[in-house]
C-alpha atoms as a PDB file:
ATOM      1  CA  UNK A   1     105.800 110.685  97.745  1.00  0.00           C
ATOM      2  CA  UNK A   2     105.417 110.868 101.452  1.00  0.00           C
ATOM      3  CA  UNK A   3     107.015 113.883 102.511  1.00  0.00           C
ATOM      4  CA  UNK A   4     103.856 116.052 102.621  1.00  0.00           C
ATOM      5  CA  UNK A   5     102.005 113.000 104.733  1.00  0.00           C
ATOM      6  CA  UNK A   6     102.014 113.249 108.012  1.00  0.00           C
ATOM      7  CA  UNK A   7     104.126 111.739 110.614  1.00  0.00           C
ATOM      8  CA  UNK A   8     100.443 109.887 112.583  1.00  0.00           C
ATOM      9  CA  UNK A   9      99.650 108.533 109.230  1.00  0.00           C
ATOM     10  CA  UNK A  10     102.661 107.425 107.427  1.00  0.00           C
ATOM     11  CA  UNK A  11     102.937 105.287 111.168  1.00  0.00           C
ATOM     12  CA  UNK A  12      99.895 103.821 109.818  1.00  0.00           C
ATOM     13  CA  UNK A  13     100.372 103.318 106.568  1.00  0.00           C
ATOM     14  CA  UNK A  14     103.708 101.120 107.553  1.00  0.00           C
ATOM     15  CA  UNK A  15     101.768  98.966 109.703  1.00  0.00           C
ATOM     16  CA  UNK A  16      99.983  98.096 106.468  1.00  0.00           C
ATOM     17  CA  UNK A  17     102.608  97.933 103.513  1.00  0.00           C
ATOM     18  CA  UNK A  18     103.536  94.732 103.852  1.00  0.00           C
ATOM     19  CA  UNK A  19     100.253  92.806 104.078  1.00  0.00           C
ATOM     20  CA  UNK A  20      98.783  95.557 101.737  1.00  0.00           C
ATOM     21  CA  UNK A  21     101.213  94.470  98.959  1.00  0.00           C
ATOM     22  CA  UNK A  22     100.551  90.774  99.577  1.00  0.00           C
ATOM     23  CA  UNK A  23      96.885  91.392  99.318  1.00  0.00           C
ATOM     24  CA  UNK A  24      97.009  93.018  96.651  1.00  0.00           C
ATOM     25  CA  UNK A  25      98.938  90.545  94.349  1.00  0.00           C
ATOM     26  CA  UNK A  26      96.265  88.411  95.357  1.00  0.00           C
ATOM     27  CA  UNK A  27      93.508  90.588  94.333  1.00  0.00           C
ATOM     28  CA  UNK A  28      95.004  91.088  90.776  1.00  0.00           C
ATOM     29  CA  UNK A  29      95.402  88.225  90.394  1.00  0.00           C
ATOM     30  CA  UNK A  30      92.097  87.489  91.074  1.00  0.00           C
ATOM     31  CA  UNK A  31      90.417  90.341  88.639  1.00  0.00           C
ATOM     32  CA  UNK A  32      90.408  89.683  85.027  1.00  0.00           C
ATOM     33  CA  UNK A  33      91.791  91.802  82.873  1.00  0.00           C
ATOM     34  CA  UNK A  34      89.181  93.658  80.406  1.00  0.00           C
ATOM     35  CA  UNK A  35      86.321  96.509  80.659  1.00  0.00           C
ATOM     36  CA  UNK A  36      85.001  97.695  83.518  1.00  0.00           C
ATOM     37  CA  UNK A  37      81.403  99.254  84.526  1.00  0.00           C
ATOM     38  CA  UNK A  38      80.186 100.299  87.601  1.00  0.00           C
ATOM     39  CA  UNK A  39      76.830 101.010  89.203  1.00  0.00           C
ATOM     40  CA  UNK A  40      77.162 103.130  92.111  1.00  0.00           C
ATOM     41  CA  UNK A  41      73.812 103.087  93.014  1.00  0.00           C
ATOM     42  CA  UNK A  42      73.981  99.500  93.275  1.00  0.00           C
ATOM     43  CA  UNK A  43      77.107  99.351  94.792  1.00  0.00           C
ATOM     44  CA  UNK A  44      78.168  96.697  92.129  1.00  0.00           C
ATOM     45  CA  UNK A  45      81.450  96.848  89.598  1.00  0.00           C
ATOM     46  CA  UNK A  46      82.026  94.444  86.382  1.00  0.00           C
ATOM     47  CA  UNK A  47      85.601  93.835  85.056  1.00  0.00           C
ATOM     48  CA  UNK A  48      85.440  91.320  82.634  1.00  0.00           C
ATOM     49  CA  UNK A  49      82.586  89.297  83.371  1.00  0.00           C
ATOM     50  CA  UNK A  50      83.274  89.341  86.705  1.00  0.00           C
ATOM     51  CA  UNK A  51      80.963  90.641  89.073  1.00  0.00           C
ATOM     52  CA  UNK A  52      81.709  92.416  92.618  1.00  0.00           C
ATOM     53  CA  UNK A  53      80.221  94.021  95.469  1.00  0.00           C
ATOM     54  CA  UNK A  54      82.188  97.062  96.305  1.00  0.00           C
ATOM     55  CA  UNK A  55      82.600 100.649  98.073  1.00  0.00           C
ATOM     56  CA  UNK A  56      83.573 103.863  96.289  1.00  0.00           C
ATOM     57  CA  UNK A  57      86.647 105.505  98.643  1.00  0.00           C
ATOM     58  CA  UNK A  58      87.317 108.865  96.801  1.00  0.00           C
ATOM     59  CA  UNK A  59      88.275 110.479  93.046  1.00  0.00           C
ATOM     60  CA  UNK A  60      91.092 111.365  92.272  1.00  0.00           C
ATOM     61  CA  UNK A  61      91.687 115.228  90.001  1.00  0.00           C
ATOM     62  CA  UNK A  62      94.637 114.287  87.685  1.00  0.00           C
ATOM     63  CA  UNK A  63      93.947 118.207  86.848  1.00  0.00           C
ATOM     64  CA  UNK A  64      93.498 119.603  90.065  1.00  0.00           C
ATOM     65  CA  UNK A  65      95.865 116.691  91.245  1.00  0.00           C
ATOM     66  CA  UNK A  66      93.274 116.871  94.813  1.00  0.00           C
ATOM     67  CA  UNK A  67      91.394 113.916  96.307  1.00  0.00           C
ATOM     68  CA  UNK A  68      87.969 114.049  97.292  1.00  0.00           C
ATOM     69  CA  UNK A  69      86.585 111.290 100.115  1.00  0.00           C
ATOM     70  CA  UNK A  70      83.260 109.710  98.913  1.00  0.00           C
ATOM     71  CA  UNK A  71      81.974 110.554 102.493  1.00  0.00           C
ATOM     72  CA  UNK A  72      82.144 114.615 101.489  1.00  0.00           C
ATOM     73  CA  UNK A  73      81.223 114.108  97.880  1.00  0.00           C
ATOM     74  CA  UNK A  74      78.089 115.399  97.440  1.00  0.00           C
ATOM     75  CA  UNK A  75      76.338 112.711  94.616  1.00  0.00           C
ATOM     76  CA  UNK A  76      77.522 109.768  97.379  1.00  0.00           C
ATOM     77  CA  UNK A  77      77.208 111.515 100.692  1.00  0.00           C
ATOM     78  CA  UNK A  78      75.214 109.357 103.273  1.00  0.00           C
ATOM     79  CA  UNK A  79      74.444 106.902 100.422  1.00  0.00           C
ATOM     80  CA  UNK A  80      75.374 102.668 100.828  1.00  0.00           C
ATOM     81  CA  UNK A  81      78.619 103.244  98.434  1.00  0.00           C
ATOM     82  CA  UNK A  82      80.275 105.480 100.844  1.00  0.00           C
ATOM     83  CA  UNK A  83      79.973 103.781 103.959  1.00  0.00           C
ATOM     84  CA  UNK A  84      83.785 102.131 103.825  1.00  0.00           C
ATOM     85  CA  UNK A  85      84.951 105.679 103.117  1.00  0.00           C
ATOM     86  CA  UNK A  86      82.755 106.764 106.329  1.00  0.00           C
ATOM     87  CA  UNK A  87      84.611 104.166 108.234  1.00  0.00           C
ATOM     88  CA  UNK A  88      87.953 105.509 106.849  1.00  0.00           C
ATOM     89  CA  UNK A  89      86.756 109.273 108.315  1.00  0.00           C
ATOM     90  CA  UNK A  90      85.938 107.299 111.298  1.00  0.00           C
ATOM     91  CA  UNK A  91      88.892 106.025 112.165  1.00  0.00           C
ATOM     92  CA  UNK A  92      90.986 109.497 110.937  1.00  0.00           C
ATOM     93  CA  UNK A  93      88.540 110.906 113.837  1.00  0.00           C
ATOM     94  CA  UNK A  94      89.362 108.367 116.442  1.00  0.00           C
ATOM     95  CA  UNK A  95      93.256 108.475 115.262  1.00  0.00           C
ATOM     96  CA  UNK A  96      94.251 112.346 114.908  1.00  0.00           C
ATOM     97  CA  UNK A  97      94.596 111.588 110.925  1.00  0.00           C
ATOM     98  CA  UNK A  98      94.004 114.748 108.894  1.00  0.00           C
ATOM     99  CA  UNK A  99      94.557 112.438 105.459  1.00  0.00           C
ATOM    100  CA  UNK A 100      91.198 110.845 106.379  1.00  0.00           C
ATOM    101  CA  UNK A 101      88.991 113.714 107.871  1.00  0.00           C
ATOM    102  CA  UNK A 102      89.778 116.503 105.172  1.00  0.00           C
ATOM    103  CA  UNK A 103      87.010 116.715 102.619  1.00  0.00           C
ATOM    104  CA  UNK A 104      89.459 117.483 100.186  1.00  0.00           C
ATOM    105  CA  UNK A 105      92.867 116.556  99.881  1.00  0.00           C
ATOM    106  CA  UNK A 106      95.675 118.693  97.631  1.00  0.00           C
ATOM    107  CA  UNK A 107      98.376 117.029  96.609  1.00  0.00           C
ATOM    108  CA  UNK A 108     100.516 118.918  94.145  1.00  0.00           C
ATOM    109  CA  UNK A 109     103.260 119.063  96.378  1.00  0.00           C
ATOM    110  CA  UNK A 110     103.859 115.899  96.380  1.00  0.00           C
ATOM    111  CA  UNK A 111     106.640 114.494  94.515  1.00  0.00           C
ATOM    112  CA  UNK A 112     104.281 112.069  92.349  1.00  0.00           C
ATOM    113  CA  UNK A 113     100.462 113.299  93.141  1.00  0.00           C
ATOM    114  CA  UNK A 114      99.125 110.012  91.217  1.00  0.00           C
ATOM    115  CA  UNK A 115     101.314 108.296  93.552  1.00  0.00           C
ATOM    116  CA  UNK A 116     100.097 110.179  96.645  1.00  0.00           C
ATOM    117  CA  UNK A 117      96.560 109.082  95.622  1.00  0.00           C
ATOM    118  CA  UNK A 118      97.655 105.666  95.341  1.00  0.00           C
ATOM    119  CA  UNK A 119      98.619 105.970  98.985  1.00  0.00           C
ATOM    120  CA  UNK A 120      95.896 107.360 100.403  1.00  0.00           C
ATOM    121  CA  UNK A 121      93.675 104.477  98.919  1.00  0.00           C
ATOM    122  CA  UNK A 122      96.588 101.652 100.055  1.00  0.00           C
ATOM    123  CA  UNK A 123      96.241 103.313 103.395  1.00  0.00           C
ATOM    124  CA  UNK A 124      92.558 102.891 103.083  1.00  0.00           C
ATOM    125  CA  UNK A 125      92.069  99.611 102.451  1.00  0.00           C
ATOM    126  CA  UNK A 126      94.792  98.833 105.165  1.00  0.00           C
ATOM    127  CA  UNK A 127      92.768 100.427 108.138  1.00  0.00           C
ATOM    128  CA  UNK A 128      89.549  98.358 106.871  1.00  0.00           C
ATOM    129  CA  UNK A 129      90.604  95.605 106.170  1.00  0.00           C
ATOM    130  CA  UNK A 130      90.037  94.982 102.932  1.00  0.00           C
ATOM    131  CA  UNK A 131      91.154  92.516 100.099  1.00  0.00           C
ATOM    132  CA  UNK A 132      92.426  95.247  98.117  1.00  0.00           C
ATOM    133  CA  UNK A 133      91.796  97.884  96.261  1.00  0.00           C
ATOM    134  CA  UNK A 134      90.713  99.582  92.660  1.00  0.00           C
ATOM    135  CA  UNK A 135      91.708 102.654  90.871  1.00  0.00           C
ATOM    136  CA  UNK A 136      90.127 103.065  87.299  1.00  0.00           C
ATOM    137  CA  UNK A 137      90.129 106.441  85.049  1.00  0.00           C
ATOM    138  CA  UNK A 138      86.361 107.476  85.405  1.00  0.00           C
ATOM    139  CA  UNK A 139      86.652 110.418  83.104  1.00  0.00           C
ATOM    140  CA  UNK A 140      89.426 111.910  81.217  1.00  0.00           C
ATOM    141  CA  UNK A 141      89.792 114.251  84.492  1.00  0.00           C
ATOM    142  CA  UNK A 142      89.276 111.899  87.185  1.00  0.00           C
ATOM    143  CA  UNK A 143      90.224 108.572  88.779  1.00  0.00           C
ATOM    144  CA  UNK A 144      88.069 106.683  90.955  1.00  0.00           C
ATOM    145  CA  UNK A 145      89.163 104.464  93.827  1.00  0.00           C
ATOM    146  CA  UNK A 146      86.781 101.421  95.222  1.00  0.00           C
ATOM    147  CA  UNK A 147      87.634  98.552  98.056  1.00  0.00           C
ATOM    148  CA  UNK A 148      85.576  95.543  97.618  1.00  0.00           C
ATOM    149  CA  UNK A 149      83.311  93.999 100.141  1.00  0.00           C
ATOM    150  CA  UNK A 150      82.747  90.456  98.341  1.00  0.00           C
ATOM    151  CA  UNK A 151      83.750  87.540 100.094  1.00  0.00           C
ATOM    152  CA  UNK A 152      84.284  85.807  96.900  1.00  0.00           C
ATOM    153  CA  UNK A 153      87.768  87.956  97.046  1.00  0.00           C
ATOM    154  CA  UNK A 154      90.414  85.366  97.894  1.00  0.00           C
ATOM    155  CA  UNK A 155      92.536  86.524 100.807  1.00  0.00           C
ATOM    156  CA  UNK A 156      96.092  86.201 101.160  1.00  0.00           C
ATOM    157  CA  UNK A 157      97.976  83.196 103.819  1.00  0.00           C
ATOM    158  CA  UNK A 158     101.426  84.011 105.064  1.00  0.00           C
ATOM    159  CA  UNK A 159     103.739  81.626 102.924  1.00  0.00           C
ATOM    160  CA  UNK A 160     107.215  80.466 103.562  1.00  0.00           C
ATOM    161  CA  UNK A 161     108.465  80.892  99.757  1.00  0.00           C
ATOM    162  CA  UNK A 162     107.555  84.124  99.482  1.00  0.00           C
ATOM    163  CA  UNK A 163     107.704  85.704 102.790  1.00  0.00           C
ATOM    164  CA  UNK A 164     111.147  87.411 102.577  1.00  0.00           C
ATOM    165  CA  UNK A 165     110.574  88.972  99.239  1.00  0.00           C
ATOM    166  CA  UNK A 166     106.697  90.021 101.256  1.00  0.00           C
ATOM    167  CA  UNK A 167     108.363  91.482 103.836  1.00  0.00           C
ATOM    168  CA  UNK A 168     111.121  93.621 102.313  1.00  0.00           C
ATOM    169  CA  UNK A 169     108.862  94.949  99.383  1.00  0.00           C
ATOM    170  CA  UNK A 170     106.564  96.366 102.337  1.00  0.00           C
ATOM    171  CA  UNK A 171     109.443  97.180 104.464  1.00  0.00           C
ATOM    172  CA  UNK A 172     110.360  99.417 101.174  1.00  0.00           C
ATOM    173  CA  UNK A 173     107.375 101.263 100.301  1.00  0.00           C
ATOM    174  CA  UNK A 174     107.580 104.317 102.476  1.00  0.00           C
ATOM    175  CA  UNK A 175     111.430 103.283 103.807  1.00  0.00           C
ATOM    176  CA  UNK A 176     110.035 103.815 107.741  1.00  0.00           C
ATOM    177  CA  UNK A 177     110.575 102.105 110.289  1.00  0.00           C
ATOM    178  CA  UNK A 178     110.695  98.552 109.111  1.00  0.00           C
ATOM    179  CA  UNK A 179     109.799  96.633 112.629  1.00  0.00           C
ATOM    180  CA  UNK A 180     106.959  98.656 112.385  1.00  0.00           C
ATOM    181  CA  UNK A 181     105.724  97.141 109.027  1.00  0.00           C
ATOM    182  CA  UNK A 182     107.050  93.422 110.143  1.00  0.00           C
ATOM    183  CA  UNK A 183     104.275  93.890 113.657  1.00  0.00           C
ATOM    184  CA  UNK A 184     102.058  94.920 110.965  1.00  0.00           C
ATOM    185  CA  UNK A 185     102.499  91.508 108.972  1.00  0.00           C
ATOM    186  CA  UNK A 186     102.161  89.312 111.372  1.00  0.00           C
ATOM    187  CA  UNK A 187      99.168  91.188 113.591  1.00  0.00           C
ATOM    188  CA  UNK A 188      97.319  91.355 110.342  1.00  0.00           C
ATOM    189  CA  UNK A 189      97.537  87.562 110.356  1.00  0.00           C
ATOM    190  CA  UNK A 190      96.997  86.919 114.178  1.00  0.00           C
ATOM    191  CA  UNK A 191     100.608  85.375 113.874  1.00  0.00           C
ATOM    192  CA  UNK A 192     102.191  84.440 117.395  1.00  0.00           C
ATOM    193  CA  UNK A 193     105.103  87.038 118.018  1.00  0.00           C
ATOM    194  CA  UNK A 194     108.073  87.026 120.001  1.00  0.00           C
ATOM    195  CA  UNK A 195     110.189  90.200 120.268  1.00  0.00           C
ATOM    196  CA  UNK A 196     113.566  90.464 120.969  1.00  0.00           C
ATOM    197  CA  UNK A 197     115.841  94.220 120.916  1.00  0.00           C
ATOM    198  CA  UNK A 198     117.192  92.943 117.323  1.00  0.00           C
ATOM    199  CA  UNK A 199     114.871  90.736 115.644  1.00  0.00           C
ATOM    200  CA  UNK A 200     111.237  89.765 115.745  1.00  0.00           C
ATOM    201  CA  UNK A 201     110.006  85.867 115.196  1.00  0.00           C
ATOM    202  CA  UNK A 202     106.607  84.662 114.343  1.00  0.00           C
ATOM    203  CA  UNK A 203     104.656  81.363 113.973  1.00  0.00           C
ATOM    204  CA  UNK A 204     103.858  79.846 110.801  1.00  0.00           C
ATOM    205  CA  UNK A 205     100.207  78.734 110.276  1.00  0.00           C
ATOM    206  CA  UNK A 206     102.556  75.099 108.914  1.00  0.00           C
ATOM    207  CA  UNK A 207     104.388  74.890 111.661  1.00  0.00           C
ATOM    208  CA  UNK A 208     107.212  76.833 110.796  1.00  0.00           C
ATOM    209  CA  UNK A 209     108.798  80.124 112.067  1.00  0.00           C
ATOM    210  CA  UNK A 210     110.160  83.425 110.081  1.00  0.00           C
ATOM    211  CA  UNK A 211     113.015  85.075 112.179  1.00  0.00           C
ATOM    212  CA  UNK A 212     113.572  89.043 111.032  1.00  0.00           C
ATOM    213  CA  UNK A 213     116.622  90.499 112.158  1.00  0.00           C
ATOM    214  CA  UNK A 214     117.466  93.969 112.379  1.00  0.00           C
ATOM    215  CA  UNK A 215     119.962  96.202 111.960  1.00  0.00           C
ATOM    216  CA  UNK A 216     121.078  99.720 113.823  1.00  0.00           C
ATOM    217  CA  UNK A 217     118.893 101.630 111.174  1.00  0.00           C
ATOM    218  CA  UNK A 218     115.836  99.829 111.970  1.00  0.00           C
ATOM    219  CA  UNK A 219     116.043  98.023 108.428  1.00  0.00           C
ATOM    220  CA  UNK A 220     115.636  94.083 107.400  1.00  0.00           C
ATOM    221  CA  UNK A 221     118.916  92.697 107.604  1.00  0.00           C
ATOM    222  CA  UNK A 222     117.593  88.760 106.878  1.00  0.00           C
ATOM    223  CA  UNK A 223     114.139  86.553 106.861  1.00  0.00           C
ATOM    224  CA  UNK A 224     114.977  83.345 108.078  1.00  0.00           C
ATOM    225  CA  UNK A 225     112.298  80.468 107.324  1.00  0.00           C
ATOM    226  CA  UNK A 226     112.163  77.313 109.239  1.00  0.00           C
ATOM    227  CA  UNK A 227     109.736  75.433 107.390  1.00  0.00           C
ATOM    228  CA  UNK A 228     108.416  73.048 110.284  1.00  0.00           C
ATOM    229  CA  UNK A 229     109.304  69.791 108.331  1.00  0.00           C
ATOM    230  CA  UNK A 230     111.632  67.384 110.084  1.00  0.00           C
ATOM    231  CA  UNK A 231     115.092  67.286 107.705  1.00  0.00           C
ATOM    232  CA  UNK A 232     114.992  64.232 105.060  1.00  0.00           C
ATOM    233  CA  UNK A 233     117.704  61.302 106.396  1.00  0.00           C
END
């Protein structure tokens, strides 16, 4: 999937995986499951009765297998729905990215195109910000991929149950450097870091600590949770 990324923004893309995938638990969890509609023009997408605000990113070309930004698609260039996509070629600008400055991206080589699309929108909606993300078949030759800007989203709190299984799914989406993905996690969550050669700890908004300890390989070798609470007598 991510051998024909490059090196600049797979980097990125780790410092995102593991809040990504929390968020975006949350998110579905969040959307209904049912029709969908979209107004463009409007900026507005339905799923089941429920209503939201978002921002188109890019289509997808299962034939082609390419991906198009909405920023250098001609029917949404300059337009309100692109703008989050704009921000996305922004930021490729500022951060030597050719995955977000290309108008058009091909991605046959890749292992699992579909997949490689995926990316490119989790990597998205990582460098925004946002509460997740949307891919929905648009036509029998083409996927479209949204981010919404709705603050009726729910967004995701760090959580002591389900922080070690957080951490290692994002630690094994693009099998990087996992300390990388770990600073990611807690700076998305302005969690108070210490750093040590072998581990990383971080404050718990209850009180608690998480403790992640690496090995020579730069993987996870444990998540330790203190929860905060004093121990029962």
């Amino acid at each position: 999937m991510t051998k024909h990324f490059s090196d600049p923004f797979l980097r990125v893309t780790e410092q995102h995986a593991a809040w990504g995938a929390e968020q975006l638990e949350t998110f579905n969890e969040f959307m209904p499951m049912g029709e969908w509609s979209a107004d463009l023009g409007q900026c507005l997408y339905r799923q089941a009765g429920r209503e939201l605000r978002i921002s188109l990113l890019g289509t997808y070309d299962t034939s082609e297998q390419s991906w198009l930004w909405a920023w250098a698609n001609p029917g949404f260039q300059g337009t309100p729905v692109a703008d989050a996509a704009e921000k996305v070629r922004q930021y490729g600008q500022a951060h030597g990215l050719p995955e977000f400055t290309h108008e058009l991206l091909q991605l046959a080589a890749h292992d699992d195109p579909r997949r490689a699309a995926e990316t490119l929108a989790f990597a998205a909606m990582g460098v925004l910000g946002s509460a997740g993300y949307l891919g929905v078949q648009a036509s029998p030759d083409a996927r479209a991929y949204m981010v919404p800007d709705d603050p009726q989203v729910p967004r995701a709190e760090p959580d002591a149950i389900t922080l070690p299984r957080v951490l290692l799914t994002g630690a094994g989406l693009l099998g990087g450097s996992a300390r990388q993905v770990v600073a990611g996690y807690f700076g998305h969550h302005d969690l108070p870091q210490r750093v040590a050669t072998d581990r990383m700890s971080a404050g718990l908004p209850n009180g608690g600590t998480v403790d992640v300890l690496f090995d020579d390989a730069d993987r996870i070798a444990s998540v330790s949770i203190n929860s905060g609470e004093p121990a029962s007598a």
